[in-house]
Protein backbone atom coordinates (compact mmCIF):
# COMPACT_ATOMS: atom_id res chain seq x y z
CA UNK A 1 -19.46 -1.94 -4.75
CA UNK A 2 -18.84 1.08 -2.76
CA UNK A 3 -18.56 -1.35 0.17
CA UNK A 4 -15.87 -3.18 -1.22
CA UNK A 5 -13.69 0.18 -2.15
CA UNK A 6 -14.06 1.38 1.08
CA UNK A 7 -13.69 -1.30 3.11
CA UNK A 8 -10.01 -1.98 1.32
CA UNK A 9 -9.53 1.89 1.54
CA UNK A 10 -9.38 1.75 5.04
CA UNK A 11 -7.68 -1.59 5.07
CA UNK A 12 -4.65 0.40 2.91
CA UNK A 13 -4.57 2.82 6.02
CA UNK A 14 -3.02 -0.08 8.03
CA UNK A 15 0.13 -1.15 6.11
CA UNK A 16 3.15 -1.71 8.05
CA UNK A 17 5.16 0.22 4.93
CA UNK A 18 2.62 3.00 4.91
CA UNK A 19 3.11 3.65 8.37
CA UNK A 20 6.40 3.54 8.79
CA UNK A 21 7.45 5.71 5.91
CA UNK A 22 5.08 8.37 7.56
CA UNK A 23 6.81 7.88 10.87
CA UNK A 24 10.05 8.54 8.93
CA UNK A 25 8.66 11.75 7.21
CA UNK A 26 7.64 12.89 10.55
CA UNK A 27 11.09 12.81 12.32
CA UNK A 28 12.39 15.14 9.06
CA UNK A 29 12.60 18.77 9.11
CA UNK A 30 9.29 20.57 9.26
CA UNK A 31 7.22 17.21 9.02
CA UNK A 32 3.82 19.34 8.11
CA UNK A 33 5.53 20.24 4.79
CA UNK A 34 6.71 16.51 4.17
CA UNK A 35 3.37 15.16 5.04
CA UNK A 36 1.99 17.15 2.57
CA UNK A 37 4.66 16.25 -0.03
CA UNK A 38 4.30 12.42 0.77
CA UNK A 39 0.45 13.27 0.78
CA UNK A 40 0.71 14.70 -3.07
CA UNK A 41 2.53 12.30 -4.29
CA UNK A 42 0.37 9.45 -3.44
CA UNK A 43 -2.47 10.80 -4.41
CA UNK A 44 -1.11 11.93 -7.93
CA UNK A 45 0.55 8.35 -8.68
CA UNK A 46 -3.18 6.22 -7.39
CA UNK A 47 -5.45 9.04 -9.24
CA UNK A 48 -2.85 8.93 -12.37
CA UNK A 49 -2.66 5.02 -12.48
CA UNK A 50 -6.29 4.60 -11.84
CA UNK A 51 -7.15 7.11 -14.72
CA UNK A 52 -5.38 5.37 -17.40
CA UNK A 53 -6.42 1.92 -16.30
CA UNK A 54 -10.08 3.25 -16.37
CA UNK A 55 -10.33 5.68 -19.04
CA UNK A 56 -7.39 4.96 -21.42
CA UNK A 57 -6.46 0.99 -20.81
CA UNK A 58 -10.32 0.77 -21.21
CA UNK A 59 -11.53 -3.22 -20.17
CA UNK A 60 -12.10 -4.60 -23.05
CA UNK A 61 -8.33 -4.34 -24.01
CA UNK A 62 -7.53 -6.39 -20.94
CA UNK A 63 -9.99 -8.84 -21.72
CA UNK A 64 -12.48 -7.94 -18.33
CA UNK A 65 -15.96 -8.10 -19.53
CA UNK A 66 -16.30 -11.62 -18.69
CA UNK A 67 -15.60 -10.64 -15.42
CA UNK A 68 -18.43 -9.88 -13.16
CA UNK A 69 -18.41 -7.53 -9.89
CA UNK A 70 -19.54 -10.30 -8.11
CA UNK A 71 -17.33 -13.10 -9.16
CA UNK A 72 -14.22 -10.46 -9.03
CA UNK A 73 -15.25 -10.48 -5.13
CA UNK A 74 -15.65 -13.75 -4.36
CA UNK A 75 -12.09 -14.26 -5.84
CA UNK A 76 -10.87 -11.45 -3.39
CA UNK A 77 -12.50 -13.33 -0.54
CA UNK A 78 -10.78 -17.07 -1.43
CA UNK A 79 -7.48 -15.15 -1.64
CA UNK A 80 -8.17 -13.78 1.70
CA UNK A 81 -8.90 -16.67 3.16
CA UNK A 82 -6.11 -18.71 1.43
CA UNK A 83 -3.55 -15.80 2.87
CA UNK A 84 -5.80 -16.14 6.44
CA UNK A 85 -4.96 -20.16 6.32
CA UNK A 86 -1.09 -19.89 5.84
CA UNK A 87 -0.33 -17.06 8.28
CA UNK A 88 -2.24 -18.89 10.69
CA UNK A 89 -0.58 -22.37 10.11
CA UNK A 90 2.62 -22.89 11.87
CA UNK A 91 3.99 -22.63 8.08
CA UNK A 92 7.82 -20.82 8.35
CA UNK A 93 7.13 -18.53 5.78
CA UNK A 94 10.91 -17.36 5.33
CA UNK A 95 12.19 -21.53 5.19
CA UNK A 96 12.99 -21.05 1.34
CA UNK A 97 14.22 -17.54 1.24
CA UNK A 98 17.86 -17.44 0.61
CA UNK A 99 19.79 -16.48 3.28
CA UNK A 100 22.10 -13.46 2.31
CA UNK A 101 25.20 -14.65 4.24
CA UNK A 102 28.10 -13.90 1.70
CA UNK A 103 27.34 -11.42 -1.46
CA UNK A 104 28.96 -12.73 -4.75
CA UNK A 105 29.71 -11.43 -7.97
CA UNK A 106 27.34 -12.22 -10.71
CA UNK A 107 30.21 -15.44 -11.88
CA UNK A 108 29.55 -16.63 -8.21
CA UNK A 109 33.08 -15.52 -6.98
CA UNK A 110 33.57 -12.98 -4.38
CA UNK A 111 32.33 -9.30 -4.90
CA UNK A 112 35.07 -7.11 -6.82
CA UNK A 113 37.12 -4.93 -4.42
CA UNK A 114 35.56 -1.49 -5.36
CA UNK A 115 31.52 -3.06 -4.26
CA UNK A 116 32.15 -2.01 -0.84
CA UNK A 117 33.21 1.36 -1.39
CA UNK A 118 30.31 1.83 -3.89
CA UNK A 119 27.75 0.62 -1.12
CA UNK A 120 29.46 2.51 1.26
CA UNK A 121 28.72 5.82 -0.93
CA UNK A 122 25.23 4.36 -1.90
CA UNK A 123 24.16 4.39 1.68
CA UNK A 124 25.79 7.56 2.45
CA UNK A 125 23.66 9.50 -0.49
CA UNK A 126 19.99 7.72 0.93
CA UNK A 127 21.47 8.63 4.51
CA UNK A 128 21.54 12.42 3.53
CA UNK A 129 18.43 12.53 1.31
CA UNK A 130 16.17 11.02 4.45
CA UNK A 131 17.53 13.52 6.53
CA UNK A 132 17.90 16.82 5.04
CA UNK A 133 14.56 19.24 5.16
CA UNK A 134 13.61 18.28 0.94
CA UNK A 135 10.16 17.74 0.81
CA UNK A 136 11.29 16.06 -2.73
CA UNK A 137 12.57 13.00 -1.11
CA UNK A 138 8.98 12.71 1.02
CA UNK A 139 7.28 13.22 -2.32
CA UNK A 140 9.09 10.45 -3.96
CA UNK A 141 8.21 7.84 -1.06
CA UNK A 142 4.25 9.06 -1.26
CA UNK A 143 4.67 7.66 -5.03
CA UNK A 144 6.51 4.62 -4.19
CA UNK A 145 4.04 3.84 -1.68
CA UNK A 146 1.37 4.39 -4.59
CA UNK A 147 2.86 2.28 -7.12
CA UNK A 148 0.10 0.20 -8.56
CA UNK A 149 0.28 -2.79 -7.14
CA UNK A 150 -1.67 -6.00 -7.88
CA UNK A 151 -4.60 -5.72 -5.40
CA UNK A 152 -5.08 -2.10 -6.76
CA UNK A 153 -5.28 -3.17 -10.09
CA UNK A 154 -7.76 -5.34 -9.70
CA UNK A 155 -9.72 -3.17 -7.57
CA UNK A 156 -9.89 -1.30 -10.68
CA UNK A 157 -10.95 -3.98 -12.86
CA UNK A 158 -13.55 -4.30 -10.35
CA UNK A 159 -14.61 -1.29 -10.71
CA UNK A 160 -14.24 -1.45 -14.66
CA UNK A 161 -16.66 -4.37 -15.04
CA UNK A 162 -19.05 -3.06 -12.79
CA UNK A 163 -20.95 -1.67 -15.42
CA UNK A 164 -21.42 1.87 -13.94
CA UNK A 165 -21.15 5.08 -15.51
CA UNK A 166 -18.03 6.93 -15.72
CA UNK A 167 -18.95 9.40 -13.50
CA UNK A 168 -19.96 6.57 -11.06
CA UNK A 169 -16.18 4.78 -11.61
CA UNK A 170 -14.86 8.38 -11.44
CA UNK A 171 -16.30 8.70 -7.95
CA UNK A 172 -15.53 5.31 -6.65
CA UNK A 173 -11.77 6.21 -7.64
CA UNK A 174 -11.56 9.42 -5.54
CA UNK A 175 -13.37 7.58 -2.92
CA UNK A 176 -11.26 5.10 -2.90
CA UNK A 177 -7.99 7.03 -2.84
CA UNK A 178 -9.02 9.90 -0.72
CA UNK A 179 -9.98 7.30 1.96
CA UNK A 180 -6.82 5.13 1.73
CA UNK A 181 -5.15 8.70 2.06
CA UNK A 182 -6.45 9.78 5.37
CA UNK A 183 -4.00 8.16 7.55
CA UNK A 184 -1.43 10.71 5.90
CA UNK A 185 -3.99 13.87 5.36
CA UNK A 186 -5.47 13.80 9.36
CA UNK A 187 -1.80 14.23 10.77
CA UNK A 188 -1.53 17.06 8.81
CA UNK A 189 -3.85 18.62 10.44
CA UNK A 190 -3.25 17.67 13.63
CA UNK A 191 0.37 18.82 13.19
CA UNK A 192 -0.90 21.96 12.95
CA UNK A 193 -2.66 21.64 16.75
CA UNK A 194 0.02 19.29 18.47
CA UNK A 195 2.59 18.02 16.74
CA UNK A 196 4.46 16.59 19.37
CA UNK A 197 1.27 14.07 20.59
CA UNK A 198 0.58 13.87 17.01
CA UNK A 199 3.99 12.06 16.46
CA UNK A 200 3.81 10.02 20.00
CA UNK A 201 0.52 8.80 18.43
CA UNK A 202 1.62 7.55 14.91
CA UNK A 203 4.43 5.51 16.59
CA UNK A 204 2.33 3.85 18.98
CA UNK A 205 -0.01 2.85 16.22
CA UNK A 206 3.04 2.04 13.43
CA UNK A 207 4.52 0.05 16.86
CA UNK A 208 1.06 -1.76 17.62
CA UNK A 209 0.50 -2.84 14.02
CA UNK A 210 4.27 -4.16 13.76
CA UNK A 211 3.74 -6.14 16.84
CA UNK A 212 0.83 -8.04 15.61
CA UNK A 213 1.16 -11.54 15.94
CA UNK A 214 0.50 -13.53 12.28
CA UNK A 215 -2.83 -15.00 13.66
CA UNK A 216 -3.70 -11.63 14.32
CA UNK A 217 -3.66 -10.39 10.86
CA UNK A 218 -4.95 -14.09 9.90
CA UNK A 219 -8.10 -13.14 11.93
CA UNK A 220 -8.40 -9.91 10.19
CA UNK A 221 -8.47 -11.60 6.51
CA UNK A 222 -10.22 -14.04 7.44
CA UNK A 223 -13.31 -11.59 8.17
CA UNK A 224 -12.59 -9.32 5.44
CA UNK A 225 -12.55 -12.43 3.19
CA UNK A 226 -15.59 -14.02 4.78
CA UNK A 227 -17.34 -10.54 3.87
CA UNK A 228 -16.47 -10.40 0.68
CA UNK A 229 -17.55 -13.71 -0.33
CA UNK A 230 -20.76 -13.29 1.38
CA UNK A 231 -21.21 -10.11 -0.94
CA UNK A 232 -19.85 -11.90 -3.87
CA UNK A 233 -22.99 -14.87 -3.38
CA UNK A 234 -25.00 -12.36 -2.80
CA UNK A 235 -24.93 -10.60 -5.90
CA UNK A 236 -25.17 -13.40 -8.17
């Protein structure tokens, strides 16, 4: 088990979004402060969600206890592997995605002559909350980034069904976000010791992971899944 939360901790380090909304808190004004901001809001939205879906949710009213740890990661690993097999297939993953050519009014006609002028002032407002010094807006994208998402849920029925104690879930919780955390908490502190390499750094790495090819990240799932099946047999 506390393989399995830490190895998708550090996986959660390595998102493309993660990354590049810390490269964007970085280039605000004093990018310490909004590190910290996106930093605490993260960490309150994962510990917040993960609380209720483990002490207040409670399994049985999601139906989990015929779930076991074991079969819960043997599923993860087939869904890695599935998601390994199509990137690395010559599959064109964007062929039914609608291209967004012309934008049309909800009848289908042509947008209504006052849509422009309302993007116009929609962009303006996001263009002025990303760059003045607010460590509010930073906050807000640490909790975006947090959202529970699917994977996190079920890493928390995982860890639900598991059958440990609550002090035991408790711990793999704050493992688990405190390690998927420390690609936003070790900048801080390097900020404080050299913030200009510290930034040269994160963009190299946010570049390097955006320039991964989709075999790349193919070859990644597929040993992540691979391990996580093995585990899964394992414990059966």
């Amino acid at each position: 088990m506390w393989i399995t939360v830490l190895g998708l901790a550090i996986a959660v380090n390595f998102e493309p979004m993660r990354l590049g909304l810390i490269t964007l808190a970085l280039g605000r004004p004093r990018p310490a402060l909004q590190l910290m901001a996106f930093l605490s809001g993260s960490f309150l939205m994962s510990i917040t969600a993960g609380l209720i879906v483990l002490f207040v949710v409670r399994p049985g009213m999601l139906g989990a206890p015929q779930f076991s740890t074991a079969k819960v990661q043997i599923a993860f690993g087939v869904l890695a592997m599935f998601t390994a097999a199509v990137l690395a297939s010559k599959l064109r993953l964007g062929h039914f995605s609608r291209a967004p050519d012309t934008a049309l009014a909800p009848g289908g006609g042509p947008p209504p002559p006052g849509l422009p002028r309302t993007v116009a002032f929609v962009q303006s407002r996001v263009k002025g909350l990303v760059h003045n010094g607010s460590p509010w807006f930073s906050g807000a994208m640490g909790s975006a980034i947090a959202l529970p998402s699917i994977d996190y849920l079920a890493l928390l029925v995982l860890i639900a069904t598991s059958g440990a104690t609550p002090s035991i879930q408790l711990g793999l919780l704050v493992t688990f976000v405190v390690v998927a955390n420390a690609i936003v908490a070790i900048p801080i502190a390097s900020l404080l010791v050299a913030p200009a390499a510290t930034r040269a750094k994160l963009e190299s790495m946010r570049a390097w992971v955006l320039t991964r090819s989709r075999r790349d990240v193919a070859l990644i799932l597929t040993v992540a899944g691979t391990a996580l099946v093995g585990l899964g047999v394992a414990g059966l």
